[in-house]
C-alpha atoms as a PDB file:
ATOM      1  CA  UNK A   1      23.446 -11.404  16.511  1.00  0.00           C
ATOM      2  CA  UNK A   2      23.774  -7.578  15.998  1.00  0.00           C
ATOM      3  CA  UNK A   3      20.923  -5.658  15.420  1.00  0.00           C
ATOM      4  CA  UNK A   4      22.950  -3.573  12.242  1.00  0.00           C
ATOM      5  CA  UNK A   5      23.109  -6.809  10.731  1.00  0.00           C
ATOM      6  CA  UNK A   6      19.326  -8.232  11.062  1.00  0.00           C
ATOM      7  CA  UNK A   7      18.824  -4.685   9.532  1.00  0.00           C
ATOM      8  CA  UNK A   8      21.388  -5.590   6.471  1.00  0.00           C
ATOM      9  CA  UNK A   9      19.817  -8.614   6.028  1.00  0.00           C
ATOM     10  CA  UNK A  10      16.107  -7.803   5.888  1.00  0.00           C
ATOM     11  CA  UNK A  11      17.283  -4.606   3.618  1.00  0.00           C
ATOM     12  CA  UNK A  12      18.745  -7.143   1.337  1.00  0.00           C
ATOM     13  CA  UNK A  13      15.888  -9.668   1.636  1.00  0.00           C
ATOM     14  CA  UNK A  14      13.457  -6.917   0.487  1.00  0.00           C
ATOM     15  CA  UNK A  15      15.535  -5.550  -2.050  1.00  0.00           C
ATOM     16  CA  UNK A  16      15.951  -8.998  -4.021  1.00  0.00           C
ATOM     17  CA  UNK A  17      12.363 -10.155  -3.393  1.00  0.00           C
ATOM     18  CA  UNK A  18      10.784  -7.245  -6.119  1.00  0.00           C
ATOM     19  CA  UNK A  19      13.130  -8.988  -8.606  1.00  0.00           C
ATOM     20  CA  UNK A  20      11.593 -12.155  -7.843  1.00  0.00           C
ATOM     21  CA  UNK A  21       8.145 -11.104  -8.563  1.00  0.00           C
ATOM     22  CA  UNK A  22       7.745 -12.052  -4.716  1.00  0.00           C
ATOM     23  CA  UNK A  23       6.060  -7.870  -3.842  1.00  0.00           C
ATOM     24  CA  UNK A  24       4.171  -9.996  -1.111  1.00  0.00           C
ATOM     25  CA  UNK A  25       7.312 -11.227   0.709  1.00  0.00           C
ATOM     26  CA  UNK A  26       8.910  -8.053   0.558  1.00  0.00           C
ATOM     27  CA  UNK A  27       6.019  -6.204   2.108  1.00  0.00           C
ATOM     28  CA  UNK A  28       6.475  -8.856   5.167  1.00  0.00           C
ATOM     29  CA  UNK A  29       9.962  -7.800   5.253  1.00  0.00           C
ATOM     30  CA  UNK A  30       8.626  -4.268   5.614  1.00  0.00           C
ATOM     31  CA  UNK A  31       6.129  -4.904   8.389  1.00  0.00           C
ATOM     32  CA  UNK A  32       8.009  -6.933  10.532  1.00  0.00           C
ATOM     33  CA  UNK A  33      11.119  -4.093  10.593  1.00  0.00           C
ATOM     34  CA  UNK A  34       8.627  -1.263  11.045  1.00  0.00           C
ATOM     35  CA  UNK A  35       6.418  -4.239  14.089  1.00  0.00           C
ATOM     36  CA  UNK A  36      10.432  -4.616  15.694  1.00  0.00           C
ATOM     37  CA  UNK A  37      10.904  -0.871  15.847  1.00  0.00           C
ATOM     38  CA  UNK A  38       7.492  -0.118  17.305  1.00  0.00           C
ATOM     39  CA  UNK A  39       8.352  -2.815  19.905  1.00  0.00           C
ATOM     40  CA  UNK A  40      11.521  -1.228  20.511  1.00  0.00           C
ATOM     41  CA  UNK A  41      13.707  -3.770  19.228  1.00  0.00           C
ATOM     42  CA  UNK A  42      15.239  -2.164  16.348  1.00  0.00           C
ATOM     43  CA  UNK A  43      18.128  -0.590  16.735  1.00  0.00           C
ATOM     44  CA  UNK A  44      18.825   3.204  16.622  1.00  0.00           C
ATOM     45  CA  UNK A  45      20.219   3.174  12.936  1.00  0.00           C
ATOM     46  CA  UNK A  46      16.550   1.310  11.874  1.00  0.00           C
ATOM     47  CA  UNK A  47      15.979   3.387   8.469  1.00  0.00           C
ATOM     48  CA  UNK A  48      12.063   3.395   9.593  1.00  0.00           C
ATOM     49  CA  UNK A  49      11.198   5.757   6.935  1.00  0.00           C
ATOM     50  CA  UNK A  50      13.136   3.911   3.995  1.00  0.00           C
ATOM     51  CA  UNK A  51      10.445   0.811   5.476  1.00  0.00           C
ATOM     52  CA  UNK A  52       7.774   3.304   5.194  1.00  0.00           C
ATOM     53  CA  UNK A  53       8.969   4.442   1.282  1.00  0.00           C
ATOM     54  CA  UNK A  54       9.569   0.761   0.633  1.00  0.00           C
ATOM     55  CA  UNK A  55       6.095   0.296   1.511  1.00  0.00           C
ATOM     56  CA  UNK A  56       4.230   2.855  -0.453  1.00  0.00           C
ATOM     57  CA  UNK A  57       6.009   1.759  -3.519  1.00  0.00           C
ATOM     58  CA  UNK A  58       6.369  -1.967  -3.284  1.00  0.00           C
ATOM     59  CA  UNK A  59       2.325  -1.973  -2.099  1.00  0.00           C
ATOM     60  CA  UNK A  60       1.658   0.134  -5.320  1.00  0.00           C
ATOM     61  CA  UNK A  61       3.632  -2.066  -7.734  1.00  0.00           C
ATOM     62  CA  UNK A  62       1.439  -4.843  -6.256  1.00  0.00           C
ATOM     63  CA  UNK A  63      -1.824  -3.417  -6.842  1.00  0.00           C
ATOM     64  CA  UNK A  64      -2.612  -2.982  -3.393  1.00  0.00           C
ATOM     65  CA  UNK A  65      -3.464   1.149  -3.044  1.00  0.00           C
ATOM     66  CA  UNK A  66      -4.756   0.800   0.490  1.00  0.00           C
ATOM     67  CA  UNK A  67      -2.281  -0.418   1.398  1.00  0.00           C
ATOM     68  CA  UNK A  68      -0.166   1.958  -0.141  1.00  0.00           C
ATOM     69  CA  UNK A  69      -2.010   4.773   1.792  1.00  0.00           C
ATOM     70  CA  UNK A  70      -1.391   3.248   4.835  1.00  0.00           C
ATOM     71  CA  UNK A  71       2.301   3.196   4.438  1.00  0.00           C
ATOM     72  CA  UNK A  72       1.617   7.212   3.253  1.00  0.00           C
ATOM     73  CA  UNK A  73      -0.191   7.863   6.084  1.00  0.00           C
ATOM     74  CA  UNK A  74       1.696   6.330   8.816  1.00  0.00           C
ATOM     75  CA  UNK A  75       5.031   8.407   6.864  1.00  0.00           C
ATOM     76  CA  UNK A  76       3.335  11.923   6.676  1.00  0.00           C
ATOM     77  CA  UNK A  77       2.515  10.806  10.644  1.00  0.00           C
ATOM     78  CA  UNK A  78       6.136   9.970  11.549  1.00  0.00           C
ATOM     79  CA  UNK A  79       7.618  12.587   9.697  1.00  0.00           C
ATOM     80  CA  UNK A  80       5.029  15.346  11.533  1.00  0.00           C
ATOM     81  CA  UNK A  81       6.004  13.736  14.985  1.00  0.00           C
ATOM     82  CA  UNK A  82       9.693  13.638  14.879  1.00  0.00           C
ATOM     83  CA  UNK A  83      10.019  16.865  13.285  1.00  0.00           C
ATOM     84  CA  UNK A  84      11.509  15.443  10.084  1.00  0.00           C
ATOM     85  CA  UNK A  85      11.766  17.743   6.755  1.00  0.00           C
ATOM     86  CA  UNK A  86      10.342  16.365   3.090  1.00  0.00           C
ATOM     87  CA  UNK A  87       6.564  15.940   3.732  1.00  0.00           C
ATOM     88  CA  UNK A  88       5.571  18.023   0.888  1.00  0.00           C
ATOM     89  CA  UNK A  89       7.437  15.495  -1.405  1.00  0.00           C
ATOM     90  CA  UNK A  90       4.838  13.377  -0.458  1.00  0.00           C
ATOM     91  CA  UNK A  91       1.952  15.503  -1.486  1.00  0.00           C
ATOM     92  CA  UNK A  92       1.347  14.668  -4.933  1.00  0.00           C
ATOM     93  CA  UNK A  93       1.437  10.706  -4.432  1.00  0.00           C
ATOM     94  CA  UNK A  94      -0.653  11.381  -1.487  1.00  0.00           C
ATOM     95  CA  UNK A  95      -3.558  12.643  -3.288  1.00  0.00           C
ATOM     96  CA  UNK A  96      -2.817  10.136  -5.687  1.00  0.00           C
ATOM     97  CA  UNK A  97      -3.521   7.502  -3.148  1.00  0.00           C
ATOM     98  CA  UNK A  98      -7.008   9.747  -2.416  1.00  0.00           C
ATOM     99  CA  UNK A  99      -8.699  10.345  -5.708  1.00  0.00           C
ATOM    100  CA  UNK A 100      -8.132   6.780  -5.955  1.00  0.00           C
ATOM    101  CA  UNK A 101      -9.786   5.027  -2.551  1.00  0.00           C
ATOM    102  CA  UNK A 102     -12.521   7.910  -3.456  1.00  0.00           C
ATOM    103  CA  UNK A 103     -13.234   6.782  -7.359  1.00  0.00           C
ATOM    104  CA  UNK A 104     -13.588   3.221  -5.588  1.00  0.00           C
ATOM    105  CA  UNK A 105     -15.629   3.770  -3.282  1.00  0.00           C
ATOM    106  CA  UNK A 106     -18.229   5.571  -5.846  1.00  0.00           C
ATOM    107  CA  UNK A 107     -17.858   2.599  -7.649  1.00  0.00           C
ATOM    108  CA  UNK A 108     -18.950   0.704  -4.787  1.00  0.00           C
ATOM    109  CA  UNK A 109     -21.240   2.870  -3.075  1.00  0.00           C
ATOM    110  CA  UNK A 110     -22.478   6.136  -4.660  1.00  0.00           C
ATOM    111  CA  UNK A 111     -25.634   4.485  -6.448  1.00  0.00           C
ATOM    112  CA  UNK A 112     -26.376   2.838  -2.677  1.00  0.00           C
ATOM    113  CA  UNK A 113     -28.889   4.406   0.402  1.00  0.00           C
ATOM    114  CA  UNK A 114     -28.710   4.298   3.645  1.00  0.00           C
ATOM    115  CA  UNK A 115     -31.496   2.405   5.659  1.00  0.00           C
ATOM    116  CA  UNK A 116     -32.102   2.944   9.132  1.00  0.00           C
ATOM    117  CA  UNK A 117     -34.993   0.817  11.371  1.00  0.00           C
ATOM    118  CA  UNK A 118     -36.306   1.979  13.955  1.00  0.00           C
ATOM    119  CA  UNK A 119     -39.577   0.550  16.473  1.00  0.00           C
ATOM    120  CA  UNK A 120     -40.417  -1.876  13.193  1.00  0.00           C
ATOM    121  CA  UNK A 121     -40.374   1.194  10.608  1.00  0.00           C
ATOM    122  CA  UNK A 122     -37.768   1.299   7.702  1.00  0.00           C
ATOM    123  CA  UNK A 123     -36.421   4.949   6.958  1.00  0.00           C
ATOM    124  CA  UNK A 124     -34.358   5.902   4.152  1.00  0.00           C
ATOM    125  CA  UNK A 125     -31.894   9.037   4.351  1.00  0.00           C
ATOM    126  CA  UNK A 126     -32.664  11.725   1.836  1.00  0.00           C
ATOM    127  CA  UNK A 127     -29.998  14.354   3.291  1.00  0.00           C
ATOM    128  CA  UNK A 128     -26.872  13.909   5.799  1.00  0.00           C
ATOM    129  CA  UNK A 129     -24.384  16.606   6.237  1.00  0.00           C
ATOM    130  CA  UNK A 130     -22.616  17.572   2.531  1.00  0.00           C
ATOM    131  CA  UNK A 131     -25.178  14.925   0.864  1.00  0.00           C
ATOM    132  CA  UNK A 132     -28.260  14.652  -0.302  1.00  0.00           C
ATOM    133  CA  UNK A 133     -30.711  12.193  -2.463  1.00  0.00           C
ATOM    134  CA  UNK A 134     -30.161  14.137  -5.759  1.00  0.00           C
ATOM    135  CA  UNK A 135     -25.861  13.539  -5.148  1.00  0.00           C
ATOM    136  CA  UNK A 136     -24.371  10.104  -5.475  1.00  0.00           C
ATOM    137  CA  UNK A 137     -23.734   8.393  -1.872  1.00  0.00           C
ATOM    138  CA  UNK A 138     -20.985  10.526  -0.521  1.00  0.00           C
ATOM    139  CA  UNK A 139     -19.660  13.195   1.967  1.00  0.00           C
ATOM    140  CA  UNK A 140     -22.809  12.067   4.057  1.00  0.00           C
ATOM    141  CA  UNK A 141     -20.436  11.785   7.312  1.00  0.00           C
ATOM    142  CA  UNK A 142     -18.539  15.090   6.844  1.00  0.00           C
ATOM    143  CA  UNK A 143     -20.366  17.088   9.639  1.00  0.00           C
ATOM    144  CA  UNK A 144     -19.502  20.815   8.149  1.00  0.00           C
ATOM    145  CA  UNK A 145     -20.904  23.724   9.343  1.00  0.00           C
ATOM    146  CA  UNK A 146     -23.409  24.527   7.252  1.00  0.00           C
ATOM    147  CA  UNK A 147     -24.459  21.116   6.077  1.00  0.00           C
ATOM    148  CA  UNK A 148     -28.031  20.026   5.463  1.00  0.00           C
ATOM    149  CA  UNK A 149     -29.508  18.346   9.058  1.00  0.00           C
ATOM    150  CA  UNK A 150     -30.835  14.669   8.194  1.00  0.00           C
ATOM    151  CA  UNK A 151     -33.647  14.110   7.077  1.00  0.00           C
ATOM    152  CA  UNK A 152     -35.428  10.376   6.529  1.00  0.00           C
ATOM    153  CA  UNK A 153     -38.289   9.396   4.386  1.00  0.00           C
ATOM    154  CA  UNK A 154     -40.812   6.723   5.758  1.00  0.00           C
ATOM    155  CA  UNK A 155     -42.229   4.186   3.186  1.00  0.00           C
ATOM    156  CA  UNK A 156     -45.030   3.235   5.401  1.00  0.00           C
ATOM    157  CA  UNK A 157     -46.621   5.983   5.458  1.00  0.00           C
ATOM    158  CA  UNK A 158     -45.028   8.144   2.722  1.00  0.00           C
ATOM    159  CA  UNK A 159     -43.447  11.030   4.826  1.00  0.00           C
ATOM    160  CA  UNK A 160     -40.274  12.911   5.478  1.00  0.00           C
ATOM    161  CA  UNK A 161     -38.907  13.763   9.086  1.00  0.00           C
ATOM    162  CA  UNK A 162     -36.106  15.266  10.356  1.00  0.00           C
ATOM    163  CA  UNK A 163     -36.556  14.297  13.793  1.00  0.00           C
ATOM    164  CA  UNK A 164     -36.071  10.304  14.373  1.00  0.00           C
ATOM    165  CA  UNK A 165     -34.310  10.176  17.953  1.00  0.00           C
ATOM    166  CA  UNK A 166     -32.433   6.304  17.878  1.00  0.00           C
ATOM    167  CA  UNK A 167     -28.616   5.444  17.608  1.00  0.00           C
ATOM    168  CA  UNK A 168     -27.369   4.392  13.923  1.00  0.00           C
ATOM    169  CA  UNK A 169     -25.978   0.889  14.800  1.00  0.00           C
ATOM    170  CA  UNK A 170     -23.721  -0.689  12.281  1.00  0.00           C
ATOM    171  CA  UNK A 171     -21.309  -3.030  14.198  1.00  0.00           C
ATOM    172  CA  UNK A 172     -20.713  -6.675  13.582  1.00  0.00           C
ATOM    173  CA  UNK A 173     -18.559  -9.832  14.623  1.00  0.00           C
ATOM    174  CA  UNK A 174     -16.824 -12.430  12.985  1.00  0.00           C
ATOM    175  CA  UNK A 175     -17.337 -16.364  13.300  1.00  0.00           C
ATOM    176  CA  UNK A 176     -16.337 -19.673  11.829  1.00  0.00           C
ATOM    177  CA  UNK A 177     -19.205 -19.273   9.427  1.00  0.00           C
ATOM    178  CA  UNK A 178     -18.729 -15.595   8.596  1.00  0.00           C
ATOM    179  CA  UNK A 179     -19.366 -12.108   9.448  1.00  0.00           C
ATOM    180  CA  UNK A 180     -22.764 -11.780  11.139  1.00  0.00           C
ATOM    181  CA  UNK A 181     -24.835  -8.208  12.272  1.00  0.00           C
ATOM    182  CA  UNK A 182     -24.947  -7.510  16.102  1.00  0.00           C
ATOM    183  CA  UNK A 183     -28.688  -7.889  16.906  1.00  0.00           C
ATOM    184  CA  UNK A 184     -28.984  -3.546  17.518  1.00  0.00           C
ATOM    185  CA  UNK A 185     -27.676  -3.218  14.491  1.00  0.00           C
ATOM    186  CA  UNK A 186     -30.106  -1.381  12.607  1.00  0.00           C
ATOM    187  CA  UNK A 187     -28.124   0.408   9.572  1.00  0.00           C
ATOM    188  CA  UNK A 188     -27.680  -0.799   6.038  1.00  0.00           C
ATOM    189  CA  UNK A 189     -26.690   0.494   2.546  1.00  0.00           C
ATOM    190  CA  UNK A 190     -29.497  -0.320  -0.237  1.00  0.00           C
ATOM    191  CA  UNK A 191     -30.033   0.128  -3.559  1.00  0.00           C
ATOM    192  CA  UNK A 192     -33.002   0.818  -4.728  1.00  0.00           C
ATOM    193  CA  UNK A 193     -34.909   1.054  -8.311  1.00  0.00           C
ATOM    194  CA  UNK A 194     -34.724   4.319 -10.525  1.00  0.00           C
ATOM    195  CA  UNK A 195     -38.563   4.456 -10.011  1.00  0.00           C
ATOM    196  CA  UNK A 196     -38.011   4.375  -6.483  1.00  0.00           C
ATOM    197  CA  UNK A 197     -35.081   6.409  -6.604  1.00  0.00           C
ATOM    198  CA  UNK A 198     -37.013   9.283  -8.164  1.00  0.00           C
ATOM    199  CA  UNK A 199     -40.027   8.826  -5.816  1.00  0.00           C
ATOM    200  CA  UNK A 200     -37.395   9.613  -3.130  1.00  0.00           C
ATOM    201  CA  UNK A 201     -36.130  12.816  -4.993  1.00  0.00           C
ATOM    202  CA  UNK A 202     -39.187  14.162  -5.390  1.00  0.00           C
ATOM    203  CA  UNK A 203     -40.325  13.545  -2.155  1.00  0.00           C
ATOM    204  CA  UNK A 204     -37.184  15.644  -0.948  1.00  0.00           C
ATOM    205  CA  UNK A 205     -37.527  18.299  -3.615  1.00  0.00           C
ATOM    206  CA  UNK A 206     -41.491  19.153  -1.879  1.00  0.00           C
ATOM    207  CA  UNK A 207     -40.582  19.127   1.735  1.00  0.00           C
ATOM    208  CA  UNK A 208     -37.633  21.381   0.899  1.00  0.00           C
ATOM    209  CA  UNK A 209     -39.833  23.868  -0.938  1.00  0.00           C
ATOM    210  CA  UNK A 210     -42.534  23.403   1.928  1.00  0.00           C
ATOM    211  CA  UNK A 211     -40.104  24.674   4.546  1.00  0.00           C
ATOM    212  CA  UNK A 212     -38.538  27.991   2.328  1.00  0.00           C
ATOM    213  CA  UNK A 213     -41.884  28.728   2.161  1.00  0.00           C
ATOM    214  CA  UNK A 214     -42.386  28.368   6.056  1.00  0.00           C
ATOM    215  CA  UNK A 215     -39.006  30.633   6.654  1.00  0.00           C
END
């Protein structure tokens, strides 16, 4: 069977499957024509970044933005590789796609903490990089020069270092009955009370006085 045609077809397919209220079939469409010209098994006429177009809008008009931004992503990528013009058409959606994943994941996570343990002894992060207890929970992994260095606050015995030596462990597996910590693991997300949270705040607001003073 010729290639040109499996390409016609599939087009088609995906094409009719949005007016079907069947999104999720046509993104299959999509993936297995962009999986076949990965492999090498397209042919040279595989429209690769009409798949990629396809995918951004089809995975938008089916609520799936992650999606969608991997379809961006994987465009701008192509498009910067094989030398291709348009890329700044795809600016604005492309921040679109952003602000989005970012005003979900402060949903999800900028009220949370992170917890480290470490010989027994639980320490929660009061400054990483860009963050800092008195922010919400983010830009905490963007190592900028000029970021704060971390510091950790120990509730055992109610003090703040910024030197705990020990790897941040976070990996996990998957089973029949679930997803399950490695046994190093030793990093979590928390959330704690505003009482607490305040505690934590003002422990951070005295040991940064205490070392401008020590400057």
């Amino acid at each position: 069977m010729e290639k040109s045609f499996v390409i016609a077809v599939a087009l088609a397919m995906m094409s009719m499957a949005p007016e079907k209220n069947d999104l999720g079939r046509a993104l299959f469409y999509i993936d297995a024509m962009r999986q076949a010209n990965t492999a090498g098994m397209a042919s040279e006429e595989n429209p690769t970044f009409a798949f990629d177009v396809m995918g951004v809008m089809y995975s938008i008009m089916n609520g799936e933005a992650e999606r969608s931004l991997y379809y961006m992503t994987e465009l701008r990528e192509r498009l910067t590789k094989d030398k291709k013009p348009g890329i700044e058409y795809t600016d604005v959606m492309t921040a679109m796609l952003y602000d989005g994943l970012m005003s979900k994941y402060k949903d999800m996570f900028s009220d949370k903490l992170l917890e480290l343990t470490f010989d027994g002894k639980k320490y929660i992060a009061l400054s990483m990089n860009e963050w800092n207890i008195e922010k919400p929970f983010a830009g905490w992994t963007q190592e900028t020069e000029g970021g704060q260095g971390a510091l950790y606050y120990c509730s055992d015995d109610k003090t703040v270092t910024d030197d705990l030596h020990g790897q941040m462990v976070f990996s996990f597996y998957g089973d029949k009955d679930g997803v399950k910590p490695q046994d190093t693991a030793n990093a979590r997300l928390i959330t704690v009370t505003p009482e607490c949270r305040q505690q934590l705040v003002e422990a951070y607001r005295k040991y940064m006085k205490k070392s401008k003073r020590n400057k």
